[in-house]
Protein backbone atom coordinates (compact mmCIF):
# COMPACT_ATOMS: atom_id res chain seq x y z
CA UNK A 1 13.85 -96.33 291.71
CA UNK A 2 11.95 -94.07 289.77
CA UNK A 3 11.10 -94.77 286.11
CA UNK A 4 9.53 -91.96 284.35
CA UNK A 5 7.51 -91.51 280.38
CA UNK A 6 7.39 -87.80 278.95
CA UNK A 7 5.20 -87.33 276.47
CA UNK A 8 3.25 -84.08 274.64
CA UNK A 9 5.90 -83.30 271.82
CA UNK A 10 5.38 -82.55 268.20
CA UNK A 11 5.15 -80.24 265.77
CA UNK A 12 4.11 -76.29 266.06
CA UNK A 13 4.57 -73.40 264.33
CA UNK A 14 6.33 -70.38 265.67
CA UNK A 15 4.34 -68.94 268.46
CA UNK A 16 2.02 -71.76 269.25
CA UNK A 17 1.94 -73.90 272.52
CA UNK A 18 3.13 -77.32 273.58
CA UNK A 19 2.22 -79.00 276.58
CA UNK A 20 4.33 -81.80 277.92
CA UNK A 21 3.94 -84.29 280.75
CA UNK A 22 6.06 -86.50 282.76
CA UNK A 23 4.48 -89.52 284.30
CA UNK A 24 6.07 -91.13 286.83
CA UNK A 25 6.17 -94.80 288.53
CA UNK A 26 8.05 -96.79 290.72
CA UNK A 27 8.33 -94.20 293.70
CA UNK A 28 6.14 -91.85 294.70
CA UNK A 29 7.27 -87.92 292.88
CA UNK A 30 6.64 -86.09 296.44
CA UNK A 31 10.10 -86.20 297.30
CA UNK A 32 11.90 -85.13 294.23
CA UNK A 33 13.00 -82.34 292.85
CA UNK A 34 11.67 -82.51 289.18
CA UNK A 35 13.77 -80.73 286.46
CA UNK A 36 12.99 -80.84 282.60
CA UNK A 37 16.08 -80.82 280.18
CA UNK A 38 16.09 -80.35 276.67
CA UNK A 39 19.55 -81.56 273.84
CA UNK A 40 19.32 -79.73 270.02
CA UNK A 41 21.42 -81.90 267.92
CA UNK A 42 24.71 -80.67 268.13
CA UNK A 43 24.35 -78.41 271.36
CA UNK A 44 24.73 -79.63 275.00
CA UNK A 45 22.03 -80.57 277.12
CA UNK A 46 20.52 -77.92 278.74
CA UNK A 47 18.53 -77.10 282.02
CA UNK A 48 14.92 -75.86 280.77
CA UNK A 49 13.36 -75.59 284.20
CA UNK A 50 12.80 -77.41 287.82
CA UNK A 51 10.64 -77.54 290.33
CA UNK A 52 11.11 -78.10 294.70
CA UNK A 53 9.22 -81.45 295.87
CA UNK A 54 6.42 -79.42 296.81
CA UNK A 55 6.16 -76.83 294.68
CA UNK A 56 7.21 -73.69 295.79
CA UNK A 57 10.45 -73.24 294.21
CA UNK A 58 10.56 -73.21 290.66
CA UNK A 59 13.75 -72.45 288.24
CA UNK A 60 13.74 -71.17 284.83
CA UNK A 61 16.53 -70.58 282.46
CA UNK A 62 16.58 -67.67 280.91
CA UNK A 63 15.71 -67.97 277.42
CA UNK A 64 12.37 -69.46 278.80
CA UNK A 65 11.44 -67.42 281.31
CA UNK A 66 8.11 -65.92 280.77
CA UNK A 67 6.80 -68.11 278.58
CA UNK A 68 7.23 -72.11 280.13
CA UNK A 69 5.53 -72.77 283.17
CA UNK A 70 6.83 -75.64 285.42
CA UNK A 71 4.49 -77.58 287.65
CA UNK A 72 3.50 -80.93 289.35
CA UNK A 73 0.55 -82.89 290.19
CA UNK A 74 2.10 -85.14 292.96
CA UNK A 75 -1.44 -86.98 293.49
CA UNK A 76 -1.01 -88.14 290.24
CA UNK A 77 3.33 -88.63 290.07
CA UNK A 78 3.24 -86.25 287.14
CA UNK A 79 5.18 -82.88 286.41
CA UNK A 80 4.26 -80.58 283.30
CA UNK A 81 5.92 -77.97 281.18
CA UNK A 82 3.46 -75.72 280.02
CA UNK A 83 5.41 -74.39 276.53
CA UNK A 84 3.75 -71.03 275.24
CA UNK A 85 5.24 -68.66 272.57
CA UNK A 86 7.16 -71.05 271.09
CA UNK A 87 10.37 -70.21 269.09
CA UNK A 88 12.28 -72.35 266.47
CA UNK A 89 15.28 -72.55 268.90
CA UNK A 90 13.37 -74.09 271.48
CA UNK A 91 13.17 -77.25 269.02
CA UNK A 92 15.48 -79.95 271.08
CA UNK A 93 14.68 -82.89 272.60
CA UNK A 94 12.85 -82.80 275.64
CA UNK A 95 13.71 -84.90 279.19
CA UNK A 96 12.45 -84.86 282.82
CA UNK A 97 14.61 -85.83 285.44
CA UNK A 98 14.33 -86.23 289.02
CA UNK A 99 16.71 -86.35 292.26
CA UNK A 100 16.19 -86.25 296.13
CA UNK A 101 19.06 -83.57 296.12
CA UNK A 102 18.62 -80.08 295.60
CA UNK A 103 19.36 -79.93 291.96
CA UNK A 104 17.64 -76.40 290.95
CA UNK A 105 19.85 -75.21 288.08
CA UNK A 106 21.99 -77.69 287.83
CA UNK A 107 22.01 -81.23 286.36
CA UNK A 108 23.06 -83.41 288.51
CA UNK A 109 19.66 -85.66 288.35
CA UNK A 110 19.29 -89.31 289.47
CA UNK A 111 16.54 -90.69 286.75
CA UNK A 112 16.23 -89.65 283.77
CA UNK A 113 13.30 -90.19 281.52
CA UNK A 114 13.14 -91.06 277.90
CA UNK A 115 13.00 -88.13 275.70
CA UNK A 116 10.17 -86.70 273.68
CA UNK A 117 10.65 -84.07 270.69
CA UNK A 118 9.61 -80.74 270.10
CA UNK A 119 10.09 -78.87 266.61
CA UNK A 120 9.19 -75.61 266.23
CA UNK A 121 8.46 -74.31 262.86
CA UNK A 122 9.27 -71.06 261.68
């Protein structure tokens, strides 16, 4: 079973960059796919982006696409979301997830992390 910390939220003003992490333990992250997931209060929880075991497939919704970058260190069990030109509607709580399945778009994730928050400042 895969347990799993994100961390890298906080505070920013419109425009400015956020890096979060996703550190996992338990299993090793080479077999997942990876997604991260963000919940404003009062809105659903949304796919932000995901990424294949290896690497090579990455999803983006589209309200992000262009400025977060997906990717995964699997030497050291840890995915990233690279956050650049950051708008106050990306402000939401912010989760990684993972799941053997091919879950690209989609929610249907095993483990779920604890969430870390990002406010964006206008």
């Amino acid at each position: 079973q895969v347990q799993m910390v994100a961390s890298g939220g906080g505070l920013v003003r419109t425009g400015g960059s956020l890096r979060l992490a996703c550190a996992a333990s338990g299993d090793t992250l080479s077999t997942y796919y990876m997604g991260w997931f963000r919940q404003a209060p009062g809105k659903e929880r949304e796919s932000v982006a995901a990424i294949s075991p290896r690497g090579f497939v990455t999803y983006y919704t589209d309200s992000v696409k262009g400025r977060f970058t997906i990717s995964r260190d699997n030497a050291k069990n840890t995915v990233y979301l690279q956050m650049n030109i950051l708008r106050p509607e990306d402000t939401a709580v912010y989760f990684c997830a993972a799941t053997v399945r091919n879950e690209l778009g989609r929610d249907a994730y095993d483990y779920w992390g604890q969430g870390t928050q990002v406010t964006v400042s206008s």
